[in-house]
PDB file of N, CA and C in Angstrom:
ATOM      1  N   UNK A   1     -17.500 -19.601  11.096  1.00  0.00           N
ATOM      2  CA  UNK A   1     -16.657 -18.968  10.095  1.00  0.00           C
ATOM      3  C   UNK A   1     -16.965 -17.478   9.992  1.00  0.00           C
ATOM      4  N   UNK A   2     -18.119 -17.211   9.791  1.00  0.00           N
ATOM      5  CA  UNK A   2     -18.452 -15.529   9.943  1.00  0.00           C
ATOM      6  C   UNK A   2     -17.678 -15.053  10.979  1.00  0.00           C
ATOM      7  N   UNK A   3     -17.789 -15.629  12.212  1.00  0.00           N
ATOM      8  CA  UNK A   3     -17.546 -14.791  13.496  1.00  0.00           C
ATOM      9  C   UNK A   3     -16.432 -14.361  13.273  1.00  0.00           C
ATOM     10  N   UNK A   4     -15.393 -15.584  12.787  1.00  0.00           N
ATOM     11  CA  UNK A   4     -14.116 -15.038  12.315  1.00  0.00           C
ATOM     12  C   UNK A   4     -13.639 -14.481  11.526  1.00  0.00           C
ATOM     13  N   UNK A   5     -13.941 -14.019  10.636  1.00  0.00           N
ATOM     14  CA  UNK A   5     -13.606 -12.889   9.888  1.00  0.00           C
ATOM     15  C   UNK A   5     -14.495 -12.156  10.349  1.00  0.00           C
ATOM     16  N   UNK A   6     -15.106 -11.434  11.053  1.00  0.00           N
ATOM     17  CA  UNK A   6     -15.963 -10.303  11.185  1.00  0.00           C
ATOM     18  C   UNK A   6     -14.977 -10.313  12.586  1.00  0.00           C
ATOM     19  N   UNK A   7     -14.038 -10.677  12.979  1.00  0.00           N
ATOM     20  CA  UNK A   7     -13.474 -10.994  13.951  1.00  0.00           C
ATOM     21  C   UNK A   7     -12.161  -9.792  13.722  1.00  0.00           C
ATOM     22  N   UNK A   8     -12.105 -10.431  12.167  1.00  0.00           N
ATOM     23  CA  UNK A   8     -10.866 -10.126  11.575  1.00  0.00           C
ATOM     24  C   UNK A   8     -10.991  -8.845  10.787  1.00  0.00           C
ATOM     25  N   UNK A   9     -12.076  -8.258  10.917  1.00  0.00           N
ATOM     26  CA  UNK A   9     -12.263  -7.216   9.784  1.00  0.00           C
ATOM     27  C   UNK A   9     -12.240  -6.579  11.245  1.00  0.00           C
ATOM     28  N   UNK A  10     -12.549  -6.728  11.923  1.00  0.00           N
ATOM     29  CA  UNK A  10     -12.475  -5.497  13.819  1.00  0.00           C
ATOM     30  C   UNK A  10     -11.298  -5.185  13.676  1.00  0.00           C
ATOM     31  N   UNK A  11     -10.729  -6.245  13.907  1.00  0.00           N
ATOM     32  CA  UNK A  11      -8.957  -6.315  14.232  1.00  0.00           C
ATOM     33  C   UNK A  11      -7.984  -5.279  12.882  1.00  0.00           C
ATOM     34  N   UNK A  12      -8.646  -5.709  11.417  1.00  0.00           N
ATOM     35  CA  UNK A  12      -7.824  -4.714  10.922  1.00  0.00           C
ATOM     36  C   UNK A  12      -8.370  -3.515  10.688  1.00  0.00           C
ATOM     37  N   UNK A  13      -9.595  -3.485  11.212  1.00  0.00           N
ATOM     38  CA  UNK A  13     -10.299  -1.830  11.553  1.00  0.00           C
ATOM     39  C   UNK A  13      -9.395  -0.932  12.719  1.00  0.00           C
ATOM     40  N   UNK A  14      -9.150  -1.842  13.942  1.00  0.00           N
ATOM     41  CA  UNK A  14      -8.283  -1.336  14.886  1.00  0.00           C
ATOM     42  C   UNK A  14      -6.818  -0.780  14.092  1.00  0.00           C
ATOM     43  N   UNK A  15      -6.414  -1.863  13.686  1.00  0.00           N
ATOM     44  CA  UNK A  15      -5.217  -1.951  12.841  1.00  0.00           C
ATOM     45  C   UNK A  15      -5.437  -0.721  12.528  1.00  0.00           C
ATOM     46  N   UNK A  16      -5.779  -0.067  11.640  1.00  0.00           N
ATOM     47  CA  UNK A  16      -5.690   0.974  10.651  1.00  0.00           C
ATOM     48  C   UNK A  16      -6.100   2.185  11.382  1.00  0.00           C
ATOM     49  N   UNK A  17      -6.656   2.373  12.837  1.00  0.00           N
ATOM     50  CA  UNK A  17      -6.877   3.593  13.374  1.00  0.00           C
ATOM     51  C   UNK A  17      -5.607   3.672  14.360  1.00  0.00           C
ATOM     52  N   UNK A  18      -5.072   2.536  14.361  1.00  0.00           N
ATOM     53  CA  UNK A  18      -4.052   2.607  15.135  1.00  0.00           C
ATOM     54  C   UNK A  18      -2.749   3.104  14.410  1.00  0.00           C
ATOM     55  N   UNK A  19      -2.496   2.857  13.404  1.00  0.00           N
ATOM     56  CA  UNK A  19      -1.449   3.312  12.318  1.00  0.00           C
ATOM     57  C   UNK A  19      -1.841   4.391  11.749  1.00  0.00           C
ATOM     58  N   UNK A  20      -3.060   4.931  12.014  1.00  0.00           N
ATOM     59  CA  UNK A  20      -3.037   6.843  11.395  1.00  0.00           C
ATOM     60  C   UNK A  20      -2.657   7.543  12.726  1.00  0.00           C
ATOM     61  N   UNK A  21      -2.997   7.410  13.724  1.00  0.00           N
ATOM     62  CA  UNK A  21      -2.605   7.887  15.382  1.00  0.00           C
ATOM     63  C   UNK A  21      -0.876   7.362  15.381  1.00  0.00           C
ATOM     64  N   UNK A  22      -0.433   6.750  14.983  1.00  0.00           N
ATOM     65  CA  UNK A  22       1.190   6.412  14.945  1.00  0.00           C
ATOM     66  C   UNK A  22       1.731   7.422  14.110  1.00  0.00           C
ATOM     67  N   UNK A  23       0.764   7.497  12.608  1.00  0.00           N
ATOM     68  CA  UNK A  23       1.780   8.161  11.546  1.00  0.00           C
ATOM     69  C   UNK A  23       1.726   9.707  12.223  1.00  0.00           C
ATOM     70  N   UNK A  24       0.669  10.242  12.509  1.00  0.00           N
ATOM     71  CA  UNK A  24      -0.075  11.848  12.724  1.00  0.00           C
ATOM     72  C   UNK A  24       1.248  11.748  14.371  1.00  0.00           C
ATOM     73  N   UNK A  25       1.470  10.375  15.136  1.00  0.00           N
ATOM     74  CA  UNK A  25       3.186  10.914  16.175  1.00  0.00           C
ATOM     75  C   UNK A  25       3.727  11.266  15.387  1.00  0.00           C
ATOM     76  N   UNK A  26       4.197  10.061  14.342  1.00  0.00           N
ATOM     77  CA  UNK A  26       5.066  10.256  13.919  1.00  0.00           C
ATOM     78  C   UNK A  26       5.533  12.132  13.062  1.00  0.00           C
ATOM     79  N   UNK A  27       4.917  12.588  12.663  1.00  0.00           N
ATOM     80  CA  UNK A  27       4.778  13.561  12.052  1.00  0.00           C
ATOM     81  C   UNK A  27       5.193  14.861  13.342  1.00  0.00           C
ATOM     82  N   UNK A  28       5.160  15.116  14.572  1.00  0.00           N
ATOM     83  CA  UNK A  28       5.309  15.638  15.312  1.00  0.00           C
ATOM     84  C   UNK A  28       6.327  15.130  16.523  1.00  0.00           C
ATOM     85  N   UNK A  29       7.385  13.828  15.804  1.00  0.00           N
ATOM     86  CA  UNK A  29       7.849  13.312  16.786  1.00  0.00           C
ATOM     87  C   UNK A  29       9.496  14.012  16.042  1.00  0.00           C
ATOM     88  N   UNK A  30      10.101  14.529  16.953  1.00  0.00           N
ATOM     89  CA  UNK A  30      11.312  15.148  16.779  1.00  0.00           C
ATOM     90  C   UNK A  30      13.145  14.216  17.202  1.00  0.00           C
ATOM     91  N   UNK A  31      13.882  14.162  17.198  1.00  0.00           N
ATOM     92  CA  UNK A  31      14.614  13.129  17.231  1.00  0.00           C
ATOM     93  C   UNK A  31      16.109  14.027  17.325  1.00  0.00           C
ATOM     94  N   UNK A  32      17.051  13.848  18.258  1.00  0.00           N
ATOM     95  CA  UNK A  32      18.339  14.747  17.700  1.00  0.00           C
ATOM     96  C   UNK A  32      19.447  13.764  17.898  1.00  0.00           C
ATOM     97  N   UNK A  33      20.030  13.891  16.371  1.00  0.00           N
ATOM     98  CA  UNK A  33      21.676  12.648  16.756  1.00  0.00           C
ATOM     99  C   UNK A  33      22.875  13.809  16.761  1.00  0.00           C
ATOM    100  N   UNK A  34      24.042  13.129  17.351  1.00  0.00           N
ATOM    101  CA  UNK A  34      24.656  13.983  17.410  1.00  0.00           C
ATOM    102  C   UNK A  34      26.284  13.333  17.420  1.00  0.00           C
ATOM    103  N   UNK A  35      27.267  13.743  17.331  1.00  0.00           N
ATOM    104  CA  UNK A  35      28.920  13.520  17.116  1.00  0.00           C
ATOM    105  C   UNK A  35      29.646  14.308  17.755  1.00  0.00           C
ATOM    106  N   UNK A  36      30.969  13.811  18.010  1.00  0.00           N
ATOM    107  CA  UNK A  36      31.774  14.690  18.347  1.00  0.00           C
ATOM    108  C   UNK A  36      31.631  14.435  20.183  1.00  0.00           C
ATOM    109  N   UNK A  37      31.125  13.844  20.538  1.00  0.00           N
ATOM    110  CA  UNK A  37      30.919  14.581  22.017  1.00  0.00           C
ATOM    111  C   UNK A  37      29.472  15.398  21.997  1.00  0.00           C
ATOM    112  N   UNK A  38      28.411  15.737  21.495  1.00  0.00           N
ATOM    113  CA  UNK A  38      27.707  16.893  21.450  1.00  0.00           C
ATOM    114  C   UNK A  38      28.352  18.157  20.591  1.00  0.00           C
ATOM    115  N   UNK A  39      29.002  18.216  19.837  1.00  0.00           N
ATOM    116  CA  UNK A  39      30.139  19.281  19.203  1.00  0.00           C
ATOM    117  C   UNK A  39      28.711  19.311  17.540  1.00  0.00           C
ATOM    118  N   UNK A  40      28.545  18.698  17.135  1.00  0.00           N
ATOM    119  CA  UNK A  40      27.402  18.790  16.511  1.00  0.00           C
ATOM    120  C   UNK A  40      25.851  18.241  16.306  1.00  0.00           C
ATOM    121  N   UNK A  41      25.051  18.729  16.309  1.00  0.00           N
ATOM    122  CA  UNK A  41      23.663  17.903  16.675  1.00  0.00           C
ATOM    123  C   UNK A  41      22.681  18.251  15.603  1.00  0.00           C
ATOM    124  N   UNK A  42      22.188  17.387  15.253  1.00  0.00           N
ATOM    125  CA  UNK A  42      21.071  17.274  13.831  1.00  0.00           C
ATOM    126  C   UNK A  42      19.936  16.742  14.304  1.00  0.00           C
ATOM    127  N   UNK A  43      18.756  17.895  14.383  1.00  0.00           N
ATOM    128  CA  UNK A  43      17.368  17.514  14.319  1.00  0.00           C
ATOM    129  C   UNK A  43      16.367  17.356  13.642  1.00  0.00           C
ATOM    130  N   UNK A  44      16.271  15.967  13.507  1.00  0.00           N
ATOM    131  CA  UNK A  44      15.103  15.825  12.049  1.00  0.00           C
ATOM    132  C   UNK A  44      13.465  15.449  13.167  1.00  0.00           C
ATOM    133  N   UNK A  45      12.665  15.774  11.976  1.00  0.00           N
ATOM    134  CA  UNK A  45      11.106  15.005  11.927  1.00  0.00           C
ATOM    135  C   UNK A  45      10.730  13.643  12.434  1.00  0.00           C
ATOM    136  N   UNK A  46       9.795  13.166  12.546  1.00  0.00           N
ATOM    137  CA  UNK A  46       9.682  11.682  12.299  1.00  0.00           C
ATOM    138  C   UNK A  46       9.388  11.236  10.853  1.00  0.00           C
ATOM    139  N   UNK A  47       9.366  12.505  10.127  1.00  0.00           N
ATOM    140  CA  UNK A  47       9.331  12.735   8.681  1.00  0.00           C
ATOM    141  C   UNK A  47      10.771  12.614   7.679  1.00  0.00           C
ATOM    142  N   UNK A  48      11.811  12.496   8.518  1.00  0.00           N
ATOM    143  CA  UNK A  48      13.296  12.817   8.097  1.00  0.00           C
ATOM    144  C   UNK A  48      13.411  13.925   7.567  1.00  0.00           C
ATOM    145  N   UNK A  49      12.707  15.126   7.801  1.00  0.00           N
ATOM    146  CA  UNK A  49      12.870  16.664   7.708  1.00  0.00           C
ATOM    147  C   UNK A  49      13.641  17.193   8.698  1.00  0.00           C
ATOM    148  N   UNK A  50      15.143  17.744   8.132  1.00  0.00           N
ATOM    149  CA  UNK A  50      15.947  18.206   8.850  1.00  0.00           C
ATOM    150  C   UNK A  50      15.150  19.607   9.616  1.00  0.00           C
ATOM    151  N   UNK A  51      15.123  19.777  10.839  1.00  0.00           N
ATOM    152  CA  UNK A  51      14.598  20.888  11.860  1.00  0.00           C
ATOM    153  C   UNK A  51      15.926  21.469  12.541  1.00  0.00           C
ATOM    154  N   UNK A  52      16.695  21.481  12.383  1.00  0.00           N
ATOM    155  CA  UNK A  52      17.828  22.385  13.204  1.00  0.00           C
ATOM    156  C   UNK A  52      19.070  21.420  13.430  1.00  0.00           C
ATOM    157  N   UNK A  53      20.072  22.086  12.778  1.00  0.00           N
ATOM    158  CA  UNK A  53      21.317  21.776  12.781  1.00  0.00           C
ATOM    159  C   UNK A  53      22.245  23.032  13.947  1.00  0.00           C
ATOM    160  N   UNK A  54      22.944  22.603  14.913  1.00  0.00           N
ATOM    161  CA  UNK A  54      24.066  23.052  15.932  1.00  0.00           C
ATOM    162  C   UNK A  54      24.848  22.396  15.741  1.00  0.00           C
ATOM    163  N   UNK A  55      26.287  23.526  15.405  1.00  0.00           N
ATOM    164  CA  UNK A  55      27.550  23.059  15.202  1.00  0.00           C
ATOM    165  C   UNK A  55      28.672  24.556  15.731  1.00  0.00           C
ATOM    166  N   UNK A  56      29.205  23.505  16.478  1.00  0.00           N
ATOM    167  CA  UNK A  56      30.307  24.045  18.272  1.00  0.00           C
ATOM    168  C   UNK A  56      31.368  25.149  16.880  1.00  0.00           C
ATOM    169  N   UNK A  57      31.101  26.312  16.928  1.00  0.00           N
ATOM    170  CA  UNK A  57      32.631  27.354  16.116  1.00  0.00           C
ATOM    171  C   UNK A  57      33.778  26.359  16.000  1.00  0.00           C
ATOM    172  N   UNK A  58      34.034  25.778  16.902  1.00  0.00           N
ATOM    173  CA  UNK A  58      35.022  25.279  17.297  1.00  0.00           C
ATOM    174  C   UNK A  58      35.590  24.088  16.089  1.00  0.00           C
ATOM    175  N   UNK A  59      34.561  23.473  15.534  1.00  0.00           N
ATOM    176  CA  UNK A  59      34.363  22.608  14.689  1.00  0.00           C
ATOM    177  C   UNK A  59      34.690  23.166  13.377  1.00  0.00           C
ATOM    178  N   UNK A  60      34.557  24.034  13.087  1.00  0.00           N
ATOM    179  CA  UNK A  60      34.973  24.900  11.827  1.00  0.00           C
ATOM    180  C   UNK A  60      36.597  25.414  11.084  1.00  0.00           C
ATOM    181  N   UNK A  61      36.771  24.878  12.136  1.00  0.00           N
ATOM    182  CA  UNK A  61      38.423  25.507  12.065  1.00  0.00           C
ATOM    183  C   UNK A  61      38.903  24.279  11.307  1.00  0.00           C
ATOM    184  N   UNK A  62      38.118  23.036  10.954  1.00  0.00           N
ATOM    185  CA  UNK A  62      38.617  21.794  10.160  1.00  0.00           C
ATOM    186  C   UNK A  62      38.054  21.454   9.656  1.00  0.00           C
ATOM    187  N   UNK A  63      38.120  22.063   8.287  1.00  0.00           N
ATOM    188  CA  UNK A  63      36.424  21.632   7.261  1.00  0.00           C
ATOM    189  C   UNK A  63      36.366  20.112   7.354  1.00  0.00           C
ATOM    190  N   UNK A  64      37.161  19.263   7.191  1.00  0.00           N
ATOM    191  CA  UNK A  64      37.359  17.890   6.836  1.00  0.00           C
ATOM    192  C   UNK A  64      36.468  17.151   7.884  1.00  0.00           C
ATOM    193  N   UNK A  65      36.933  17.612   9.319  1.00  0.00           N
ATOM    194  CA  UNK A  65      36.361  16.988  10.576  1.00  0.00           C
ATOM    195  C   UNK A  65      34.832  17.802  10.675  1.00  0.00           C
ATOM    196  N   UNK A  66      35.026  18.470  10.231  1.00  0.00           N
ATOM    197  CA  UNK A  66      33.209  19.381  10.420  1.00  0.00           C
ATOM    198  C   UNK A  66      32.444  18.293   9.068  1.00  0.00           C
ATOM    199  N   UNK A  67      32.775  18.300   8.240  1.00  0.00           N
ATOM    200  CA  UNK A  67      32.194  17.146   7.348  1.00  0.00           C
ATOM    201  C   UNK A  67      31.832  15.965   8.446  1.00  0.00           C
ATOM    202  N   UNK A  68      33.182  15.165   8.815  1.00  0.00           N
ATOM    203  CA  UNK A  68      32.515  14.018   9.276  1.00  0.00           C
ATOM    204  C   UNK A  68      31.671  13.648  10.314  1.00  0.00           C
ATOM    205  N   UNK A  69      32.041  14.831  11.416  1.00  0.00           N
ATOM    206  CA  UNK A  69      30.857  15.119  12.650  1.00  0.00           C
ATOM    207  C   UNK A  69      29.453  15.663  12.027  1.00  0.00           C
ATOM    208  N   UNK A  70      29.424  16.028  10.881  1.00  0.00           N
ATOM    209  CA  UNK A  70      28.025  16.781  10.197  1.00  0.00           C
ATOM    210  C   UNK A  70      26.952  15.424   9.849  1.00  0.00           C
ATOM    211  N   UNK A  71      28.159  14.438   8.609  1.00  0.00           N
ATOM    212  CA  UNK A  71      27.914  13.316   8.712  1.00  0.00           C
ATOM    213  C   UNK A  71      27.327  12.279   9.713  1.00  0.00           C
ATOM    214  N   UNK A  72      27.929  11.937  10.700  1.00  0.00           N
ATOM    215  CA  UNK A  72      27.730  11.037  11.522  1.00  0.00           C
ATOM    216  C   UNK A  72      26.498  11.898  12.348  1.00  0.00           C
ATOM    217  N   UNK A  73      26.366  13.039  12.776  1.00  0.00           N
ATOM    218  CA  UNK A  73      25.552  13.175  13.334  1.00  0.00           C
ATOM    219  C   UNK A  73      24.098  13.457  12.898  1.00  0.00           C
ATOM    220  N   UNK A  74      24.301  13.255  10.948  1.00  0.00           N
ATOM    221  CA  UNK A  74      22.677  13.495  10.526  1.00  0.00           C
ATOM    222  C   UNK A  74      22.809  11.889  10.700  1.00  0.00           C
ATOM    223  N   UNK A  75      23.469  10.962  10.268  1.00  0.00           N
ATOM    224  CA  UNK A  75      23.053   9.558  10.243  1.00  0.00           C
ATOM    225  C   UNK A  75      22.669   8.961  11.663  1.00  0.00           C
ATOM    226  N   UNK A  76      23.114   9.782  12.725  1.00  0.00           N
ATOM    227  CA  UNK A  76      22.652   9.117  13.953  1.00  0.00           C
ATOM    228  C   UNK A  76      21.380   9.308  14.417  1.00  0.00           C
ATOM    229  N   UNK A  77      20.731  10.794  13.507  1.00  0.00           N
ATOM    230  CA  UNK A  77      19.651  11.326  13.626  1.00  0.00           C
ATOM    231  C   UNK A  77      18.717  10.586  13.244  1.00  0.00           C
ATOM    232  N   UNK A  78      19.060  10.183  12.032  1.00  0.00           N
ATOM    233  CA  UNK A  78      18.037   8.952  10.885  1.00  0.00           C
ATOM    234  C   UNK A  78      17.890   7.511  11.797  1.00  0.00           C
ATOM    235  N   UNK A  79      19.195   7.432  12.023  1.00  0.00           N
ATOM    236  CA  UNK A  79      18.611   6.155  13.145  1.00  0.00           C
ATOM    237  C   UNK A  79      18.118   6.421  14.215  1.00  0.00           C
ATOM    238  N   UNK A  80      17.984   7.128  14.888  1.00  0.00           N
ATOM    239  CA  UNK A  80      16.609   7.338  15.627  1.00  0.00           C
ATOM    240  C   UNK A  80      15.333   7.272  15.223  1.00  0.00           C
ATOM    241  N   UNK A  81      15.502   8.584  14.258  1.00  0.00           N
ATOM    242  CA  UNK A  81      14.011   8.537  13.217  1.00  0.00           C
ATOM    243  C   UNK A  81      13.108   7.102  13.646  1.00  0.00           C
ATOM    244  N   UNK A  82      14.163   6.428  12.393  1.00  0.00           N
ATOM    245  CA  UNK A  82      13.926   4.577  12.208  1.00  0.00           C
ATOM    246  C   UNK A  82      13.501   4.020  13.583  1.00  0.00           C
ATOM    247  N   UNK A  83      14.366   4.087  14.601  1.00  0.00           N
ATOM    248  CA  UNK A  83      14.119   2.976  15.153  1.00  0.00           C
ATOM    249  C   UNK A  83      12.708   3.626  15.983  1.00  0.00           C
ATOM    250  N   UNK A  84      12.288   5.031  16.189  1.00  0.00           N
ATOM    251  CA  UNK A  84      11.045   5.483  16.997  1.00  0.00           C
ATOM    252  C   UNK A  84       9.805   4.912  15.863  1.00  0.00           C
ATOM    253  N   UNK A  85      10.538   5.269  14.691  1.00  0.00           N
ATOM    254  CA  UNK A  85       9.260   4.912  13.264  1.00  0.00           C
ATOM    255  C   UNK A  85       8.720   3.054  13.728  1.00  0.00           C
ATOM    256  N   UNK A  86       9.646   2.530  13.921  1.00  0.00           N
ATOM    257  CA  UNK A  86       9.576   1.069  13.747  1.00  0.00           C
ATOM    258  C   UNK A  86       8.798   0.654  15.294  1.00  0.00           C
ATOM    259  N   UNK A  87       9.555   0.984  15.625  1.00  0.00           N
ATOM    260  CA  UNK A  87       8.505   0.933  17.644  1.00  0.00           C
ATOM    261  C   UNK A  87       6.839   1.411  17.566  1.00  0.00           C
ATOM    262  N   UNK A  88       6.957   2.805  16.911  1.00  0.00           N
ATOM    263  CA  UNK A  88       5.352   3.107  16.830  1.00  0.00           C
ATOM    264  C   UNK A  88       4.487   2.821  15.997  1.00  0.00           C
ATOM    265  N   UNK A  89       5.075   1.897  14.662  1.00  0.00           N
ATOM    266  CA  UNK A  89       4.218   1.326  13.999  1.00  0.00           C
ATOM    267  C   UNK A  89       3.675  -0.221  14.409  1.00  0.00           C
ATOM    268  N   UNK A  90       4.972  -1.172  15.253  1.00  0.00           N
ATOM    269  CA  UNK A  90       5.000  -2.420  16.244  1.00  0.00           C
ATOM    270  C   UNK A  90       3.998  -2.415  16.902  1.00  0.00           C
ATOM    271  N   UNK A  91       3.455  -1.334  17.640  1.00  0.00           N
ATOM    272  CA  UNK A  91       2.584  -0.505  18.540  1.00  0.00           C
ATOM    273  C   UNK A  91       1.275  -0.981  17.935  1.00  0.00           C
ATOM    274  N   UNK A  92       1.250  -0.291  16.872  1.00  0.00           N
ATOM    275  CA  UNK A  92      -0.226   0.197  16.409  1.00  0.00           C
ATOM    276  C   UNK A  92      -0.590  -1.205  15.816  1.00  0.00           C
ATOM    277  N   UNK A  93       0.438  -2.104  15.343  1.00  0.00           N
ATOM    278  CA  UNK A  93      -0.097  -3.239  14.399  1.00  0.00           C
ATOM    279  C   UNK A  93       0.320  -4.819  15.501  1.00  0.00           C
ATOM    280  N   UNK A  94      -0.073  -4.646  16.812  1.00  0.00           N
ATOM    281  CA  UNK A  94       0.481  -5.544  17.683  1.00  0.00           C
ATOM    282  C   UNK A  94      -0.639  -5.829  17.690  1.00  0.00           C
ATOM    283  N   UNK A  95      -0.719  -7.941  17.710  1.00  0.00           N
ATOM    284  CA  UNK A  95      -1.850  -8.375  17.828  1.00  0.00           C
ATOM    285  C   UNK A  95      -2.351  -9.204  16.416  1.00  0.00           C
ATOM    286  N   UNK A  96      -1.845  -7.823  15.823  1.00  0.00           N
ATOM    287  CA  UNK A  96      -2.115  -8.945  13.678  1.00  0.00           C
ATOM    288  C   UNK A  96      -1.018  -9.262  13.076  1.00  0.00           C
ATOM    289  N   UNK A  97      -1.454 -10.565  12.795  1.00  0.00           N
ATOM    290  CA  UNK A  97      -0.018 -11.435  12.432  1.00  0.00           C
ATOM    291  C   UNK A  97       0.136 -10.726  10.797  1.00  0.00           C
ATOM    292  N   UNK A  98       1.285 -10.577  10.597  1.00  0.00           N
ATOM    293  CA  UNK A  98       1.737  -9.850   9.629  1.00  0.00           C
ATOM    294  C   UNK A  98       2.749 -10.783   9.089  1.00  0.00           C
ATOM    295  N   UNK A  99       2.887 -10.685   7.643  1.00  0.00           N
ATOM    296  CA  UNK A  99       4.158 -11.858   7.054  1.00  0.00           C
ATOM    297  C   UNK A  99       5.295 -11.331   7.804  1.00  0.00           C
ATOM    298  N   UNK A 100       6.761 -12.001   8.252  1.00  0.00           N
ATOM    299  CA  UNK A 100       7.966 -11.676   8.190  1.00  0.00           C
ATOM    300  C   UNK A 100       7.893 -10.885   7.463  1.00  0.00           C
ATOM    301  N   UNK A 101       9.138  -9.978   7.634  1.00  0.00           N
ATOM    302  CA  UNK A 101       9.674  -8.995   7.015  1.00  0.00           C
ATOM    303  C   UNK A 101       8.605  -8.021   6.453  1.00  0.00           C
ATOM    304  N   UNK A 102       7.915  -8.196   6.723  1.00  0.00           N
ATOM    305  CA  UNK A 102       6.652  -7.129   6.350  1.00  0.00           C
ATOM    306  C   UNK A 102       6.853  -5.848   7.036  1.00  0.00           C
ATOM    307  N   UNK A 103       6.983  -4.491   6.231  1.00  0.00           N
ATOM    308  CA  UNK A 103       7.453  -3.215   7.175  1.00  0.00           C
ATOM    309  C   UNK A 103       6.483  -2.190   6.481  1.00  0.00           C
ATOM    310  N   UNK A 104       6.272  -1.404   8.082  1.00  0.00           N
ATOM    311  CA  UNK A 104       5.277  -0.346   7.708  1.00  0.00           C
ATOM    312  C   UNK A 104       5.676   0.990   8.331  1.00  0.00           C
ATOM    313  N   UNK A 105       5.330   2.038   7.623  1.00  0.00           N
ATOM    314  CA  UNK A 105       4.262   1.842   6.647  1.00  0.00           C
ATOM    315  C   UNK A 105       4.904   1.456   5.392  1.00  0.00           C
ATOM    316  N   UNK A 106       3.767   1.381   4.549  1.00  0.00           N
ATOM    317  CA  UNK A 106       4.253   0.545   3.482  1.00  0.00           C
ATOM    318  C   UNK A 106       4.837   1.848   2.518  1.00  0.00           C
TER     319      UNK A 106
END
């Protein structure tokens, strides 16, 4: 019985050096979504800190459609974010059984 939990206290020792080395990517991991064809492109953080927005002149001439390419292309941004966030935390916590639906970080 010791062995195993001293088994288990390794494992979530790993655990937890492995999820500060994920978050400290995450923090320097950059992501760009974009609409239109490439006509606008939104670069966030792995932080969801917008870093640089490009948008084509061309796009301007229709506020309405510059809205929805502005739109769609920060939300395509965020889903990146997500899905790199969710891969590199999978990463770091592979190996310890975790409840369903359990999402990190917390």
């Amino acid at each position: 019985m010791k062995g195993q939990l001293g088994n288990l206290m390794q494992q979530a020792q790993r655990m937890q050096e492995n999820l500060k080395k994920a978050q400290e990517e995450l923090a320097t991991l950059e992501v760009t979504g974009q609409s239109g064809g490439g006509m606008v492109q939104v670069t966030l953080s792995g932080k969801m800190e917008c870093r640089k927005v490009r948008i084509e002149p061309s796009v301007f001439g229709d506020p309405e459609m510059a809205e929805d390419l502005i739109t769609a292309a920060f939300n395509d941004a965020v889903n990146k974010a997500n899905a790199a966030s969710q891969e590199r935390m999978s990463q770091a916590t592979a190996g310890m059984p975790l409840p369903p639906g359990m999402k990190l970080p917390f």
